[in-house]
N, C-alpha and C. Protein backbone atom coordinates (compact mmCIF):
# COMPACT_ATOMS: atom_id res chain seq x y z
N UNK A 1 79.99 67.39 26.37
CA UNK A 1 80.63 68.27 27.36
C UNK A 1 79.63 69.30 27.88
N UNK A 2 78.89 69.92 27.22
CA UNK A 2 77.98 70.86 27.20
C UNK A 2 76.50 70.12 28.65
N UNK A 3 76.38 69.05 27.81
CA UNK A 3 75.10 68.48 29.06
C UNK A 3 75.82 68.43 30.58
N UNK A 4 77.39 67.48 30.34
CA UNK A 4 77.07 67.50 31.81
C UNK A 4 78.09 69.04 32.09
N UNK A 5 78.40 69.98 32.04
CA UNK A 5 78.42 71.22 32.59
C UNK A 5 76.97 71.78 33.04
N UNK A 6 75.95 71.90 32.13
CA UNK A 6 74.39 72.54 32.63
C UNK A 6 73.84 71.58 33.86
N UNK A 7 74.53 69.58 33.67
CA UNK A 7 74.19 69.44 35.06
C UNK A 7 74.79 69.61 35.97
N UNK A 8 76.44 70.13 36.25
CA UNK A 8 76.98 69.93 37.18
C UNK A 8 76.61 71.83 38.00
N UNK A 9 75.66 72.94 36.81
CA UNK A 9 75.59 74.07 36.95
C UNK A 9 74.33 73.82 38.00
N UNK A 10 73.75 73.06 37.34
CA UNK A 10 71.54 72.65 38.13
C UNK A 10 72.20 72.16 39.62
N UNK A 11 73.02 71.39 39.59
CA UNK A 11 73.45 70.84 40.87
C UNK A 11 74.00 71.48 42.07
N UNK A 12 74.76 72.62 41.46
CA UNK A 12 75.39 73.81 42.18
C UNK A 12 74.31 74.46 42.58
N UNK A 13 73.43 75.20 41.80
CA UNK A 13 72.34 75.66 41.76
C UNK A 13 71.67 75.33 42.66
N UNK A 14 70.86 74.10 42.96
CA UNK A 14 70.20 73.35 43.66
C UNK A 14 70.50 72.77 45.18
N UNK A 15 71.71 72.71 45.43
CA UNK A 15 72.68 72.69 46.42
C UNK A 15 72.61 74.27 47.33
N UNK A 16 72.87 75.01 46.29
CA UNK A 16 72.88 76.62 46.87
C UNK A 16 71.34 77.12 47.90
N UNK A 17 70.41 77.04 46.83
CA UNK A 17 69.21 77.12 47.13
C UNK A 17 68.64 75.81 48.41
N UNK A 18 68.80 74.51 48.23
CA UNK A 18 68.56 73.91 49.57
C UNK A 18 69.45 74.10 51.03
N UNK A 19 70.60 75.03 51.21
CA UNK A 19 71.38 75.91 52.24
C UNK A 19 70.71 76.96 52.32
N UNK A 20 70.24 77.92 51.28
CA UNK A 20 69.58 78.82 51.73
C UNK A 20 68.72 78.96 52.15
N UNK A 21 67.60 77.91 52.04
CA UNK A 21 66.44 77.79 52.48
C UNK A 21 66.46 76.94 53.80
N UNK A 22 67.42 76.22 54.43
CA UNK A 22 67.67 75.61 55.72
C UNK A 22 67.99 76.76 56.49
N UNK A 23 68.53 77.74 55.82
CA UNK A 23 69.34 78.75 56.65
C UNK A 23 67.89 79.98 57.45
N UNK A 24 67.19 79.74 56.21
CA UNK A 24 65.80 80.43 56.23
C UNK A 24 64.91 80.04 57.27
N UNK A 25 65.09 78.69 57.57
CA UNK A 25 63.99 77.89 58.26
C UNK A 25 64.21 78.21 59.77
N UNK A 26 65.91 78.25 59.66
CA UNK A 26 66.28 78.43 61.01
C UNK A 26 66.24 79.67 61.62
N UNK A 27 66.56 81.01 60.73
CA UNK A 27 65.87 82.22 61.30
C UNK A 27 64.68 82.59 61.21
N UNK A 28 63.08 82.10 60.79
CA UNK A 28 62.18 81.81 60.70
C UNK A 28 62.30 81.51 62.20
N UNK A 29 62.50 80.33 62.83
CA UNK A 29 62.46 79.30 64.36
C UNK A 29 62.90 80.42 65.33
N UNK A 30 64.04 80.72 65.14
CA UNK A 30 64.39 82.01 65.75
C UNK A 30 64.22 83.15 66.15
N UNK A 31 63.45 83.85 65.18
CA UNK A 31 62.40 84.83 65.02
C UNK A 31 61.18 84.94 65.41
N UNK A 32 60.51 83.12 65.18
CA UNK A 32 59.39 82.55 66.18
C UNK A 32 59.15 82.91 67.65
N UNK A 33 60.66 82.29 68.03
CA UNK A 33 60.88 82.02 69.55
C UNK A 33 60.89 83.27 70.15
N UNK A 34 61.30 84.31 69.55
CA UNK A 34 61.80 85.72 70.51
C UNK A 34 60.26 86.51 70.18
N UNK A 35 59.25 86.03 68.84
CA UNK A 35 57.98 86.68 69.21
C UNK A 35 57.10 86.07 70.28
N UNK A 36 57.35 85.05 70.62
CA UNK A 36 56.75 84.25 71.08
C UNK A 36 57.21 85.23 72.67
N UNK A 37 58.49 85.63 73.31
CA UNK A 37 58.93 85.83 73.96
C UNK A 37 58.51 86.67 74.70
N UNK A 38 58.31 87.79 73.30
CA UNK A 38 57.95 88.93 73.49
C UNK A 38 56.62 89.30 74.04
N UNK A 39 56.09 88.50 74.16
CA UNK A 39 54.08 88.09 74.39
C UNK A 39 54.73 87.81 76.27
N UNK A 40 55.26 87.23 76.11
CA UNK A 40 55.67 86.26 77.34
C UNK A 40 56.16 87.80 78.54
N UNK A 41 57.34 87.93 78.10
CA UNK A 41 58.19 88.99 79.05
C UNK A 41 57.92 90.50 78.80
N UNK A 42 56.71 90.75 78.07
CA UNK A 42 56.76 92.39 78.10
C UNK A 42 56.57 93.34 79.18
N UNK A 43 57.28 94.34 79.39
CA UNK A 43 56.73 95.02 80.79
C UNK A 43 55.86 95.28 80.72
N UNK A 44 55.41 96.15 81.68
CA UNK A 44 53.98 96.84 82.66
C UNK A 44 54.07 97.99 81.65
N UNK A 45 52.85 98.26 81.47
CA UNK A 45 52.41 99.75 80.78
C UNK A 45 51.75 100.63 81.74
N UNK A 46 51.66 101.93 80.99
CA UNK A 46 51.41 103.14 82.12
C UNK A 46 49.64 102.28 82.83
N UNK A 47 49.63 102.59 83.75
CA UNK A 47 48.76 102.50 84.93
C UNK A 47 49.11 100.88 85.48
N UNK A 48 50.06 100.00 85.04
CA UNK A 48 50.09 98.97 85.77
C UNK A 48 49.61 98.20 84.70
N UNK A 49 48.94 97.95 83.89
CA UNK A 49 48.44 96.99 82.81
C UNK A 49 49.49 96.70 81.77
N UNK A 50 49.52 95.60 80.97
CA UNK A 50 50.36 95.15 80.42
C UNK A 50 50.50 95.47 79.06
N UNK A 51 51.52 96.38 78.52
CA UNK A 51 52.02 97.28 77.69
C UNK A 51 52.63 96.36 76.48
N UNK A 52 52.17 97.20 75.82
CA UNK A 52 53.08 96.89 74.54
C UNK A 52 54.39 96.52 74.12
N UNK A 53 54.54 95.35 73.46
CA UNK A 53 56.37 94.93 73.43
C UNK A 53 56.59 95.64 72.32
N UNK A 54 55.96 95.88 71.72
CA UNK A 54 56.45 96.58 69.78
C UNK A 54 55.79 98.12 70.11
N UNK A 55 56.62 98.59 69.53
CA UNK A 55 56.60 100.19 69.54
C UNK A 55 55.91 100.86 68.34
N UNK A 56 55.25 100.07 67.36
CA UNK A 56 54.33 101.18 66.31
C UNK A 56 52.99 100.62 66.51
């Protein structure tokens, strides 16, 4: 009884962790795309030259 509870626990376990890490991949892609964006669409900086998208 004991073995297969620790496997049906590894399985839960393992299940959990391969969702979380898909979930990861996809805001990773996401996060990609809008830096990527940010290079792309930033406004004009003071004198007309092209300014900074991030503020520090």
């Amino acid at each position: 009884m004991v073995p297969l509870l620790l496997v049906l626990l590894l399985a839960v376990l393992l299940l959990g962790a391969g969702f979380a890490l898909e979930i990861l991949w996809w805001v990773a892609a996401v996060v990609l795309v809008l830096w990527v964006l940010g290079f792309i669409v930033r406004p004009a900086g003071h004198g007309g030259g092209r300014g900074r998208w991030y503020r520090w």
